[in-house]
PDB file of N, CA and C in Angstrom:
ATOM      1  N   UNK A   1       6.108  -9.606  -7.515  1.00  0.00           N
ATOM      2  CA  UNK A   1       4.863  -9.103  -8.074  1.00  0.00           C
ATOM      3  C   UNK A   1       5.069  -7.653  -8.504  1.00  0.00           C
ATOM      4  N   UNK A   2       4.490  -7.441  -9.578  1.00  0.00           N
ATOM      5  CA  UNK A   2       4.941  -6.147 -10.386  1.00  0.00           C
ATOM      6  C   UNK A   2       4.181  -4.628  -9.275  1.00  0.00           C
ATOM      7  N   UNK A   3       3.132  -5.406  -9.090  1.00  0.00           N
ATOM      8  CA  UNK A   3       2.231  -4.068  -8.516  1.00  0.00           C
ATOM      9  C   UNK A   3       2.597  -3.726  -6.989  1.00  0.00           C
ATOM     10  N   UNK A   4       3.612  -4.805  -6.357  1.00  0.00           N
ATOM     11  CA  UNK A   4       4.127  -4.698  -5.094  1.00  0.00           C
ATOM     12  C   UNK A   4       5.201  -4.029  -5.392  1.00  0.00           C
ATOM     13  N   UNK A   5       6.160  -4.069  -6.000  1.00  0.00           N
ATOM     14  CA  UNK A   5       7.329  -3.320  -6.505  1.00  0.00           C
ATOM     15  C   UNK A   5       6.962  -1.580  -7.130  1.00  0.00           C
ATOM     16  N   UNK A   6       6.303  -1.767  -7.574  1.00  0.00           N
ATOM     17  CA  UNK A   6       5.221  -0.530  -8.124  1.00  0.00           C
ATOM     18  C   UNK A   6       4.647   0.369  -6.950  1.00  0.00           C
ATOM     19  N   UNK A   7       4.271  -0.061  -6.044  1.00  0.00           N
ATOM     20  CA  UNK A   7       3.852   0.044  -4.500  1.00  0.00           C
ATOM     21  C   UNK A   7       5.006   0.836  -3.879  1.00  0.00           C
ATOM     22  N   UNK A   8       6.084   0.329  -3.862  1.00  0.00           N
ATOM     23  CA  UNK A   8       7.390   0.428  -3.350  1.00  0.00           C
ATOM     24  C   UNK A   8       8.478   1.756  -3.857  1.00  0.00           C
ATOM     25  N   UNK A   9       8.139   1.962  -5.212  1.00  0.00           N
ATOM     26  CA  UNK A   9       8.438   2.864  -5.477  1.00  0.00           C
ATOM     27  C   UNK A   9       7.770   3.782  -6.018  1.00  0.00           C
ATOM     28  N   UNK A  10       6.462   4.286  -5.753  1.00  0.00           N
ATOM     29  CA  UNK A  10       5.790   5.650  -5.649  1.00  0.00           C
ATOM     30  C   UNK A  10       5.726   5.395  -3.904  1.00  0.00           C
ATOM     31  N   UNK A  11       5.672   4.566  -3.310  1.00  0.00           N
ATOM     32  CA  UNK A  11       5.478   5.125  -1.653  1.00  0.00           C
ATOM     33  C   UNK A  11       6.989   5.900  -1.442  1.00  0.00           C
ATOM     34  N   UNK A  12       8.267   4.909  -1.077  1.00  0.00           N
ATOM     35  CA  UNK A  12       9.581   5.728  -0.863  1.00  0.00           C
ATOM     36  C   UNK A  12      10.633   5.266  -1.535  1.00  0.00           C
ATOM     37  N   UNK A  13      10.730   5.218  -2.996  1.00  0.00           N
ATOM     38  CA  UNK A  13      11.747   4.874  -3.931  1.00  0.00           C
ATOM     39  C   UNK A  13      12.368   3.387  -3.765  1.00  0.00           C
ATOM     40  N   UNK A  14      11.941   3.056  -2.525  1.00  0.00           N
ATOM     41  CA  UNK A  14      13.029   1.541  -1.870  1.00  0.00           C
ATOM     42  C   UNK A  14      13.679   2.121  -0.987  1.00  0.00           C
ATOM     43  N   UNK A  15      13.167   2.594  -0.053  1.00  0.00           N
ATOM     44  CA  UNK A  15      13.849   3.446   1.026  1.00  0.00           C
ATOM     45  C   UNK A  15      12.872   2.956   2.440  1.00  0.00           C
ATOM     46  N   UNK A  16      13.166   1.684   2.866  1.00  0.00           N
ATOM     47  CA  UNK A  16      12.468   0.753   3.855  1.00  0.00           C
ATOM     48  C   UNK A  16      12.558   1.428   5.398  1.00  0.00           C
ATOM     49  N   UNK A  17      13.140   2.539   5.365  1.00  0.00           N
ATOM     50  CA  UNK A  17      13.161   3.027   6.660  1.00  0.00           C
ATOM     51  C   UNK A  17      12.453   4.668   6.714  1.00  0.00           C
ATOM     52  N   UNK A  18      11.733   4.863   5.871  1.00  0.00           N
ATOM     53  CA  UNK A  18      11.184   6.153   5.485  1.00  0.00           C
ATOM     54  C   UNK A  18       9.782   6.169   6.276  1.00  0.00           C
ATOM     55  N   UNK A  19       9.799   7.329   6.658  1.00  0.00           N
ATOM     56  CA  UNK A  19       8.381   7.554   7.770  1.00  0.00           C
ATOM     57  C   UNK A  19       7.326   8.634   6.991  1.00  0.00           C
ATOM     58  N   UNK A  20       6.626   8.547   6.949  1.00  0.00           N
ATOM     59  CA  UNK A  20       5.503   9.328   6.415  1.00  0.00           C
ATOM     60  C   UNK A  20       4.526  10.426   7.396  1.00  0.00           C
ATOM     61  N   UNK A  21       4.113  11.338   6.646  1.00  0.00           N
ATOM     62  CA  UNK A  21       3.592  12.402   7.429  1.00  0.00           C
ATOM     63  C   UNK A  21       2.654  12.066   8.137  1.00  0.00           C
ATOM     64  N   UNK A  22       1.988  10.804   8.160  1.00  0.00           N
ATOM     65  CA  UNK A  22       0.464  10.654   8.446  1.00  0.00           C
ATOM     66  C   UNK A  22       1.024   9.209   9.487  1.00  0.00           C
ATOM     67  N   UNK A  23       2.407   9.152   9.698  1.00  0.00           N
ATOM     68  CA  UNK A  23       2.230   8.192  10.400  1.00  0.00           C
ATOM     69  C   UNK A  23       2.803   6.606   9.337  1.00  0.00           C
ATOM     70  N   UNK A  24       2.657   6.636   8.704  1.00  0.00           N
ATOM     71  CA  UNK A  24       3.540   5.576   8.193  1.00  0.00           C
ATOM     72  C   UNK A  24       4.957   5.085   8.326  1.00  0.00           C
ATOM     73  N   UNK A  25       4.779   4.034   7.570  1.00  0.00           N
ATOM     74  CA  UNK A  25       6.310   3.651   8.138  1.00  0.00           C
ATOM     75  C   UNK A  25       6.816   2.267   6.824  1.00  0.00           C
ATOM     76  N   UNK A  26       7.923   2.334   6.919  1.00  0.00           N
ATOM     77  CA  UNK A  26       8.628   1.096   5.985  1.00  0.00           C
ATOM     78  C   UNK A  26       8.229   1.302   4.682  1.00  0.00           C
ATOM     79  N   UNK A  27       8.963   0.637   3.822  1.00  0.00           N
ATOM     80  CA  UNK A  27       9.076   0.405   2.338  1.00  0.00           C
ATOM     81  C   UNK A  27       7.759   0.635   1.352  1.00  0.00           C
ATOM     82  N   UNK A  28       6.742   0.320   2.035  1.00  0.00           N
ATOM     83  CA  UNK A  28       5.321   0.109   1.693  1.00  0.00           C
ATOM     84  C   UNK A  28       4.831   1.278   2.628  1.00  0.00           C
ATOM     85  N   UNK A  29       5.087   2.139   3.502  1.00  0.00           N
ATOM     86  CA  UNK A  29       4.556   3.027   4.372  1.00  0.00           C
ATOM     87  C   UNK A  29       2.577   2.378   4.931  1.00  0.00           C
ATOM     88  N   UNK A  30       3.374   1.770   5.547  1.00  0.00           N
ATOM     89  CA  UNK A  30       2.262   0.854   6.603  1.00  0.00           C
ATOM     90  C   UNK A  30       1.932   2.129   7.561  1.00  0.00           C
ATOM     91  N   UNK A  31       0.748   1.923   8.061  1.00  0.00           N
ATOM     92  CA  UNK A  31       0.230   2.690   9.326  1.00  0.00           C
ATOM     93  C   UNK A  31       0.162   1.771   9.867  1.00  0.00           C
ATOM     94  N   UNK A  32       0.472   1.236  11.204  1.00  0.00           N
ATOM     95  CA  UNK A  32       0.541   1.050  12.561  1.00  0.00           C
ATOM     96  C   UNK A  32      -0.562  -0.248  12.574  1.00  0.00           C
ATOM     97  N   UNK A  33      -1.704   0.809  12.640  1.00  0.00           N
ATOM     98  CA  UNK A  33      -3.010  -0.321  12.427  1.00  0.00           C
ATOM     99  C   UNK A  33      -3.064  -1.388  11.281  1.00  0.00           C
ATOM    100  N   UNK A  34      -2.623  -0.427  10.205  1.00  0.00           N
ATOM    101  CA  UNK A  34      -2.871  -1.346   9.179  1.00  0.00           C
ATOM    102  C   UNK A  34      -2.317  -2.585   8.714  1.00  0.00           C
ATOM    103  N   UNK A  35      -0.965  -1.991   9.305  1.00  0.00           N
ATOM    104  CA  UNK A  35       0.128  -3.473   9.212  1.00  0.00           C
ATOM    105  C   UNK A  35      -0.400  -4.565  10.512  1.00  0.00           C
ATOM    106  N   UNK A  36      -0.757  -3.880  11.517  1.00  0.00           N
ATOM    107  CA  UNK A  36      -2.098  -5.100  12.476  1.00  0.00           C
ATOM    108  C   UNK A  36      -2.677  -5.793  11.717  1.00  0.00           C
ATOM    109  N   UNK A  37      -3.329  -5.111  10.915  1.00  0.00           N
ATOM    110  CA  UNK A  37      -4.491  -5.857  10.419  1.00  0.00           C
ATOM    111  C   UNK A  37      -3.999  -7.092   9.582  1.00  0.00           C
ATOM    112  N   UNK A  38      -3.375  -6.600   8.603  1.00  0.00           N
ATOM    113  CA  UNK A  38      -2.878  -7.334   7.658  1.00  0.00           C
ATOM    114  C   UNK A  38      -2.344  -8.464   8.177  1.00  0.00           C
ATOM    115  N   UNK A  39      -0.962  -8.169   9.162  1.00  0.00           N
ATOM    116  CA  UNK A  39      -0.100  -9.086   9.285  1.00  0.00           C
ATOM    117  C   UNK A  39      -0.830  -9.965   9.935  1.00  0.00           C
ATOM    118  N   UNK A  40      -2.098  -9.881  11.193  1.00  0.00           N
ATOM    119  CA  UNK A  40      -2.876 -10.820  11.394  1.00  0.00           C
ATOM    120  C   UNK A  40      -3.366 -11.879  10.239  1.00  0.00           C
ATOM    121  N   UNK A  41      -4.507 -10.651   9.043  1.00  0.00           N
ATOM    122  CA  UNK A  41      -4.097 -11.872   8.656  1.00  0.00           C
ATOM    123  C   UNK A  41      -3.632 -12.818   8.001  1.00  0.00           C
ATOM    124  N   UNK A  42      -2.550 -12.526   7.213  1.00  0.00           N
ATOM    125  CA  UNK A  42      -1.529 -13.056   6.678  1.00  0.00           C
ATOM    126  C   UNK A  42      -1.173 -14.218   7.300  1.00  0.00           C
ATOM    127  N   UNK A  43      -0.582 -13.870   8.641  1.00  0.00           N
ATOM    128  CA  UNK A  43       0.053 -14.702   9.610  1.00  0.00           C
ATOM    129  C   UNK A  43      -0.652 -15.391  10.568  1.00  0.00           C
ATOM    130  N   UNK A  44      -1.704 -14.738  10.766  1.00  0.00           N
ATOM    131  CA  UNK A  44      -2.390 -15.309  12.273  1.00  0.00           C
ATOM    132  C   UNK A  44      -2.053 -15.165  13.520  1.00  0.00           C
ATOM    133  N   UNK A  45      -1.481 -13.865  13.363  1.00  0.00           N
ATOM    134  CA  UNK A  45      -0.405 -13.041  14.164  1.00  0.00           C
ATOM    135  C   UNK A  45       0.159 -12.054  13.479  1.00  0.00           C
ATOM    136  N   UNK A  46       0.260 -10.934  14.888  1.00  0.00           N
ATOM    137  CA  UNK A  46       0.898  -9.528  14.615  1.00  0.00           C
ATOM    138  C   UNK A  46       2.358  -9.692  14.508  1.00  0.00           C
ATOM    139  N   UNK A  47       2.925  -9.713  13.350  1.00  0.00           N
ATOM    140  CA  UNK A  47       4.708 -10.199  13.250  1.00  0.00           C
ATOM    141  C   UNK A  47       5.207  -8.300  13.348  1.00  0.00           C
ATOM    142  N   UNK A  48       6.505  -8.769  13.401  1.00  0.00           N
ATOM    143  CA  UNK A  48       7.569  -7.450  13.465  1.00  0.00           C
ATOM    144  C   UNK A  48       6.927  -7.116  11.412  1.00  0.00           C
ATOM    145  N   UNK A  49       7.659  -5.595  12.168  1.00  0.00           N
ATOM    146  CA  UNK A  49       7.505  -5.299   9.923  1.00  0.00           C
ATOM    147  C   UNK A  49       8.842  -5.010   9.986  1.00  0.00           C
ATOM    148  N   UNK A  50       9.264  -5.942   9.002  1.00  0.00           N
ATOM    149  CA  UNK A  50      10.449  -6.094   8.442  1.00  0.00           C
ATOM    150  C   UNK A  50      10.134  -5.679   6.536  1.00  0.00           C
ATOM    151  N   UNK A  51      11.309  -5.572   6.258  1.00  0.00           N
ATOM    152  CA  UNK A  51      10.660  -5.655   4.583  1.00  0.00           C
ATOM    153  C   UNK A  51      11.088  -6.390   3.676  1.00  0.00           C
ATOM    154  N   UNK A  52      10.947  -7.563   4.145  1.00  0.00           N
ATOM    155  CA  UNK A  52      10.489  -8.708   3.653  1.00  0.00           C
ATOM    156  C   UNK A  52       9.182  -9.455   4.454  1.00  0.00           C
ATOM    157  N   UNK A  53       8.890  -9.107   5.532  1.00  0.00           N
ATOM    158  CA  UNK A  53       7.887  -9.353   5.977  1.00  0.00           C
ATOM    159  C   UNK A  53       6.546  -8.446   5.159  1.00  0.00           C
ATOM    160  N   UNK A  54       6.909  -6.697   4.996  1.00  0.00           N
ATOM    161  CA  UNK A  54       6.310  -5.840   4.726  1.00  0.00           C
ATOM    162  C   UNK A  54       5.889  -6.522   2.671  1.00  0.00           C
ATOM    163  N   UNK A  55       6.664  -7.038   2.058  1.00  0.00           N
ATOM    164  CA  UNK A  55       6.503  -7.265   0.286  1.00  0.00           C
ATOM    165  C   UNK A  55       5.806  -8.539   0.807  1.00  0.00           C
ATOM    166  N   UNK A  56       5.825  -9.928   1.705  1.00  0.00           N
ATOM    167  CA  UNK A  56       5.339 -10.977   1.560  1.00  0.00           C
ATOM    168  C   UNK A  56       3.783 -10.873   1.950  1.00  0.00           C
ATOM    169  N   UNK A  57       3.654  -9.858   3.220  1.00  0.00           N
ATOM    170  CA  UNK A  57       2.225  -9.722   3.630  1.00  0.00           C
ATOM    171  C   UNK A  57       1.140  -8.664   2.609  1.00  0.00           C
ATOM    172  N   UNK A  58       2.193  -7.380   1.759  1.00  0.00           N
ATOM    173  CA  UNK A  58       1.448  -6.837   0.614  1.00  0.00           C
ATOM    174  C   UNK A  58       1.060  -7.380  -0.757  1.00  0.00           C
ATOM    175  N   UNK A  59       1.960  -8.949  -0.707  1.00  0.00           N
ATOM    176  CA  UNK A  59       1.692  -9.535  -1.763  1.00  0.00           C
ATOM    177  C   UNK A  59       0.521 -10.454  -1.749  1.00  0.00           C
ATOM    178  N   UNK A  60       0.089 -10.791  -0.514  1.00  0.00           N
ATOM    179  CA  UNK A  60      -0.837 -11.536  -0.137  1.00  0.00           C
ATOM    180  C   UNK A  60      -1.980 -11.161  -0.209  1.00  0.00           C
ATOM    181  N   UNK A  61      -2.372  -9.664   0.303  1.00  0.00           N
ATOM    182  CA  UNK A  61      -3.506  -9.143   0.524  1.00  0.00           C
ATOM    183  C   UNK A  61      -3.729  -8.721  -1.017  1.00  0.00           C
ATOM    184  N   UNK A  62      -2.683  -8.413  -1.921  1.00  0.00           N
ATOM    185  CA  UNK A  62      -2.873  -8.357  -3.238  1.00  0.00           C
ATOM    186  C   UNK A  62      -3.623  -8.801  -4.423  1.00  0.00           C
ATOM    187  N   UNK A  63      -2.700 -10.080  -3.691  1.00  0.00           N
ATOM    188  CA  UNK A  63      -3.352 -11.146  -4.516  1.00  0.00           C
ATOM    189  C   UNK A  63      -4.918 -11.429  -4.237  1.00  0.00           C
ATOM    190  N   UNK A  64      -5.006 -11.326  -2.953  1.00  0.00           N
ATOM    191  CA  UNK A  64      -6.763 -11.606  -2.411  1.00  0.00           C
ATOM    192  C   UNK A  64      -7.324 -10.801  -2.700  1.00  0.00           C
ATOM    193  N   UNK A  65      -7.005  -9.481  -2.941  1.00  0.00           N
ATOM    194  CA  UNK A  65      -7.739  -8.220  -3.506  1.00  0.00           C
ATOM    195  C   UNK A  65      -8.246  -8.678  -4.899  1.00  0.00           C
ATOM    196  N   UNK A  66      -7.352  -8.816  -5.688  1.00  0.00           N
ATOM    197  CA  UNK A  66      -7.218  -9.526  -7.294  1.00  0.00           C
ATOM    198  C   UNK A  66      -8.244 -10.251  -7.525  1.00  0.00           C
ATOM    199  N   UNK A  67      -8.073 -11.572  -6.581  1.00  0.00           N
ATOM    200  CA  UNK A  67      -8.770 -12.988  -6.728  1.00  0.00           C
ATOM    201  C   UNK A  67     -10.443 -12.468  -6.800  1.00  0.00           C
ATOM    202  N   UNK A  68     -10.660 -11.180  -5.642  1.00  0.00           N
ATOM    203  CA  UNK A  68     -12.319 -10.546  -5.207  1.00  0.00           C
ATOM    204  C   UNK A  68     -12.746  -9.658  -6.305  1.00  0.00           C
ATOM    205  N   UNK A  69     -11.636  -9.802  -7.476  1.00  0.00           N
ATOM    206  CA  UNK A  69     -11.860  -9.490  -8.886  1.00  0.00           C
ATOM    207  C   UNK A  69     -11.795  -7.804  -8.677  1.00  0.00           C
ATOM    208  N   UNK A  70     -11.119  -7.437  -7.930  1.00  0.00           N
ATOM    209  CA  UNK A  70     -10.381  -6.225  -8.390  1.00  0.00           C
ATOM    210  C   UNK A  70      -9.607  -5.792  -9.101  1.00  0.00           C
ATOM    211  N   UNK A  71      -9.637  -4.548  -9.908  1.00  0.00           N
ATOM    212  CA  UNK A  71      -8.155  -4.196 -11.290  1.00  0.00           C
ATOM    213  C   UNK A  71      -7.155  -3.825 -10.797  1.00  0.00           C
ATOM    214  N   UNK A  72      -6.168  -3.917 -11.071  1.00  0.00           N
ATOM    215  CA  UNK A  72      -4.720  -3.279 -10.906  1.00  0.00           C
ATOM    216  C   UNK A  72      -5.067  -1.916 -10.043  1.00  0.00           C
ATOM    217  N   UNK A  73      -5.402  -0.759 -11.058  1.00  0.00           N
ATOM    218  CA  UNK A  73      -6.216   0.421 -10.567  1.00  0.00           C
ATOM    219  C   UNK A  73      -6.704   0.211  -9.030  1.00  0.00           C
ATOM    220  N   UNK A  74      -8.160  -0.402  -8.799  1.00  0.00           N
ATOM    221  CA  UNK A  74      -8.795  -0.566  -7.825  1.00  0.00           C
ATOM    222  C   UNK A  74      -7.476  -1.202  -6.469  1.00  0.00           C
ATOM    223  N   UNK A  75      -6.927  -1.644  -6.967  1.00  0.00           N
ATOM    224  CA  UNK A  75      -6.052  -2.226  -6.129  1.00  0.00           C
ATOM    225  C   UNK A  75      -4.542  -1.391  -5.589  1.00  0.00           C
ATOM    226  N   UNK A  76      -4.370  -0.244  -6.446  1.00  0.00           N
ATOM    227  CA  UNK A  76      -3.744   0.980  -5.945  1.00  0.00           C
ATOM    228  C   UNK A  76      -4.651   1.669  -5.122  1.00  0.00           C
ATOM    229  N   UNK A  77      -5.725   2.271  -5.747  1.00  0.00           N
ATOM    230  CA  UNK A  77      -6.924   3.006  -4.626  1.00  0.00           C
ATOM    231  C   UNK A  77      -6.949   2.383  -3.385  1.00  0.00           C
ATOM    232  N   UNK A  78      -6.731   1.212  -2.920  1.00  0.00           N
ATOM    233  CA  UNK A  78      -7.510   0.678  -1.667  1.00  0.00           C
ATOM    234  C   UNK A  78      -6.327   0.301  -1.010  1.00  0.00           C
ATOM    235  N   UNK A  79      -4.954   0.255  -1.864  1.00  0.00           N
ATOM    236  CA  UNK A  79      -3.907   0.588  -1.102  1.00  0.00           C
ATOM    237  C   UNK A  79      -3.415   1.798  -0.107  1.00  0.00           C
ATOM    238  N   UNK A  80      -3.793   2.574  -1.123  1.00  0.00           N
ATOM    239  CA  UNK A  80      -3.681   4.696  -1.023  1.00  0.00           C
ATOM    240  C   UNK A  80      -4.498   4.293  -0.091  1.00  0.00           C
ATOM    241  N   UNK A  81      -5.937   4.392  -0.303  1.00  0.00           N
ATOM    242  CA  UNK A  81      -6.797   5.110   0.356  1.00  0.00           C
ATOM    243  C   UNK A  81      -8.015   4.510   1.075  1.00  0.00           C
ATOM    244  N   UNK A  82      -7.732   2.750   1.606  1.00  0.00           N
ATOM    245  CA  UNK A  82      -8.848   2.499   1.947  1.00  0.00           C
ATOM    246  C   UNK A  82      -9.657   1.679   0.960  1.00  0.00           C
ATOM    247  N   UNK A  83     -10.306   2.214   0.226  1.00  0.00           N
ATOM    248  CA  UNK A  83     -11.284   1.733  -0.681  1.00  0.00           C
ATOM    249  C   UNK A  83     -10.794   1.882  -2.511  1.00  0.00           C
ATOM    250  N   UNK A  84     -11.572   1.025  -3.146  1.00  0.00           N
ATOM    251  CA  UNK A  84     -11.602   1.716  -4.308  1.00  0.00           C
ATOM    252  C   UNK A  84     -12.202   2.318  -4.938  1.00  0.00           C
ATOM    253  N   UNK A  85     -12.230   3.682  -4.510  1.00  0.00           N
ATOM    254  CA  UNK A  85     -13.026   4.586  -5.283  1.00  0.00           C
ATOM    255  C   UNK A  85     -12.007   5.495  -4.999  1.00  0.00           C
ATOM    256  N   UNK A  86     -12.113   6.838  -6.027  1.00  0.00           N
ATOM    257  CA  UNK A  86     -11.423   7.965  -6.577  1.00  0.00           C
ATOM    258  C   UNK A  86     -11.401   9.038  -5.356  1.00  0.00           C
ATOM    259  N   UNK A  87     -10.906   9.612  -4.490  1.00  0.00           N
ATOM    260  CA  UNK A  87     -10.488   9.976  -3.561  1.00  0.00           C
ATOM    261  C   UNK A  87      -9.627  11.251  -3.674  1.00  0.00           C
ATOM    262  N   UNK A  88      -9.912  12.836  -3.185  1.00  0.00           N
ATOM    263  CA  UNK A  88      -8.914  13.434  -2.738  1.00  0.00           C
ATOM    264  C   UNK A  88      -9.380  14.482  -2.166  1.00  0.00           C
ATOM    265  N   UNK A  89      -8.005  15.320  -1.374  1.00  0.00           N
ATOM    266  CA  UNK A  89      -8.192  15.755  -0.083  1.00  0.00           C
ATOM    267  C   UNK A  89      -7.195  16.742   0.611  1.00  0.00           C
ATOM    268  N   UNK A  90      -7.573  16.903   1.532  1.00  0.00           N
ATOM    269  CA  UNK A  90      -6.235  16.448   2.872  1.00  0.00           C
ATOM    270  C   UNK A  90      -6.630  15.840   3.891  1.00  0.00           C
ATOM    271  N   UNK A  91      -5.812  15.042   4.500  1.00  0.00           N
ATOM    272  CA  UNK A  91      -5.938  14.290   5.325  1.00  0.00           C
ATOM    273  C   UNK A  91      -5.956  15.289   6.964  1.00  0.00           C
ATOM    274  N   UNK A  92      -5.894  14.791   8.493  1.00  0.00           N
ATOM    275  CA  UNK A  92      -6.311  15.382   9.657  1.00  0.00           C
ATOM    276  C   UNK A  92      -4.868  15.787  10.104  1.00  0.00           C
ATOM    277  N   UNK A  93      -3.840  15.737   9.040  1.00  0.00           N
ATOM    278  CA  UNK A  93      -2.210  15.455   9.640  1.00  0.00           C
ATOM    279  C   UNK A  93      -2.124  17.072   8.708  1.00  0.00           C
ATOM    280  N   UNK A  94      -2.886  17.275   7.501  1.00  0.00           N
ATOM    281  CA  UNK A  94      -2.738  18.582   6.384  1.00  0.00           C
ATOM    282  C   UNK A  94      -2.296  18.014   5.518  1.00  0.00           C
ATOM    283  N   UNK A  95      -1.671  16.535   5.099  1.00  0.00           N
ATOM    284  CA  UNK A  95      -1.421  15.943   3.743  1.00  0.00           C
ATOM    285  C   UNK A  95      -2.270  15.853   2.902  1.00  0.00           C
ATOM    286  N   UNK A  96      -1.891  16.559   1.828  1.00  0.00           N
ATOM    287  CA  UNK A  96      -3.012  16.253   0.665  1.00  0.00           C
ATOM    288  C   UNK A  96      -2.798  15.121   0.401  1.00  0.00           C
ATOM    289  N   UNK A  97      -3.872  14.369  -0.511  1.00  0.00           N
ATOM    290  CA  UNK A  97      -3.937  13.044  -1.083  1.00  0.00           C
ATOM    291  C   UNK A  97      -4.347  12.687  -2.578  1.00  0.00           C
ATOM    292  N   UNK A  98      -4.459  12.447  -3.473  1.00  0.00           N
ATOM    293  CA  UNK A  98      -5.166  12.129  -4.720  1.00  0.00           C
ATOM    294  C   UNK A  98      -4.824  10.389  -5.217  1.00  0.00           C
ATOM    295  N   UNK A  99      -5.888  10.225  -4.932  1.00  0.00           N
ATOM    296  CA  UNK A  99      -5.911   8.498  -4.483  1.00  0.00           C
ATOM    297  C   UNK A  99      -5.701   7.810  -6.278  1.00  0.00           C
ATOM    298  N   UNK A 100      -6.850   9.199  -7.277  1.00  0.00           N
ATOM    299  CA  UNK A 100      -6.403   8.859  -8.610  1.00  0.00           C
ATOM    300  C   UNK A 100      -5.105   8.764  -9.394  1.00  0.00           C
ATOM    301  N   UNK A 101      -4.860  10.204  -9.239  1.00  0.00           N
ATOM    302  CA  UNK A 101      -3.444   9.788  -9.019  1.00  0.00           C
ATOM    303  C   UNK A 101      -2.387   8.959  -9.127  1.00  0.00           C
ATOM    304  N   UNK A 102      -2.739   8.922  -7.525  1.00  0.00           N
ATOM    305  CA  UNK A 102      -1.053   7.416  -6.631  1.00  0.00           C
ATOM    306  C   UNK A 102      -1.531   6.513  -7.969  1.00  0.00           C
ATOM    307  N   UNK A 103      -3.306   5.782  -8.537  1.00  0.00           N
ATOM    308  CA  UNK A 103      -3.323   4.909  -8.781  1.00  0.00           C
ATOM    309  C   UNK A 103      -2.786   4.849  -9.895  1.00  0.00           C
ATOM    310  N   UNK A 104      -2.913   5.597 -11.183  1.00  0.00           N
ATOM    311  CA  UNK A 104      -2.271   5.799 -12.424  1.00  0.00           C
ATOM    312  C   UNK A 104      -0.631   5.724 -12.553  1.00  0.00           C
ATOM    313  N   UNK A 105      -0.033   6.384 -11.355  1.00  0.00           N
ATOM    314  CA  UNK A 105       1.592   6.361 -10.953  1.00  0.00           C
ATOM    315  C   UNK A 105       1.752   4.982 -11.198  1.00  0.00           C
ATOM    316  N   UNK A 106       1.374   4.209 -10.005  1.00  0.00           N
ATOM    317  CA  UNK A 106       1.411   2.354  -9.650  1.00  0.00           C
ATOM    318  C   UNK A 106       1.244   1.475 -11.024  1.00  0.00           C
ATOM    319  N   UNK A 107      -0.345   1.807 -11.750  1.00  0.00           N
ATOM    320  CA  UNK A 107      -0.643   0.840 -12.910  1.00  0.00           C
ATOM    321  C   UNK A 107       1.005   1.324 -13.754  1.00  0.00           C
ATOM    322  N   UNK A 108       1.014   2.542 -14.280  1.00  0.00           N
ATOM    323  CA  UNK A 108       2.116   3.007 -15.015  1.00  0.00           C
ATOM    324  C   UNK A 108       3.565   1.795 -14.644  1.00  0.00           C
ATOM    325  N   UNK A 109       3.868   2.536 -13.550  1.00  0.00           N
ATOM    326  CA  UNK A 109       5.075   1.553 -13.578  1.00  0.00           C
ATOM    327  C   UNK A 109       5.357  -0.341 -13.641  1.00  0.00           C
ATOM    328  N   UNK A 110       4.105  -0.380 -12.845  1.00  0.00           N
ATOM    329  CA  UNK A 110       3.583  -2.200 -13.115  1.00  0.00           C
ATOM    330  C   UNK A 110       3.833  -2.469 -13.848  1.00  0.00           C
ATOM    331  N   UNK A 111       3.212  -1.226 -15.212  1.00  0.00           N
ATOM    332  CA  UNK A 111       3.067  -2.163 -16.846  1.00  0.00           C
ATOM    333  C   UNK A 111       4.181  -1.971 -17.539  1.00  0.00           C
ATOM    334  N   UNK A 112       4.967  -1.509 -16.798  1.00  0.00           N
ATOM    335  CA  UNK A 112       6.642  -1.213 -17.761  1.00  0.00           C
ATOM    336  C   UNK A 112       7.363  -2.547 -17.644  1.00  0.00           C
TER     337      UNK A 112
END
């Protein structure tokens, strides 16, 4: 999927072992919780994050994002940041954020 690959390289180039300031982690820079959430429910269960576990469970929630008739766009935002709406900041760690931004980076490379 273009927008998972797209994902992959504005988070850490393809660099699956890269940790993030805020607490992230892996290829997709999962937070802790979030890869809970997901991989529940993806799986129906909390699996290891692997990254191939990490592209099969972001492709999923993707796609369900999509299907709830979200855009490409909206679907970077709520990756970044939670929701889709336009977003920026710093975060409680001092990372700034610009959720518009990440999202324009993501559509950009998708559509190449």
């Amino acid at each position: 999927m273009k927008l998972v690959n797209a994902i992959i390289e504005v988070e850490t180039g393809g660099n699956c072992t890269a940790r993030g300031k805020s607490g992230e982690y892996g290829c997709m820079q999962f937070l802790s919780s979030t890869w809970r959430l997901f991989s529940k429910e993806v799986y129906g269960e909390v699996r290891e994050q692997t990254p191939e576990r990490e592209r099969y469970v972001a492709t999923q929630i993707i796609e369900m994002w999509m299907e709830d008739g979200h855009s490409a766009f909206e679907v970077a935002l709520k990756w970044n940041g939670g929701t889709p709406t336009v977003k920026k900041g710093v975060n409680k760690y001092g990372v700034e954020y610009d959720t518009g931004a990440y999202a324009r980076r993501v559509v950009a490379l998708a559509s190449q």
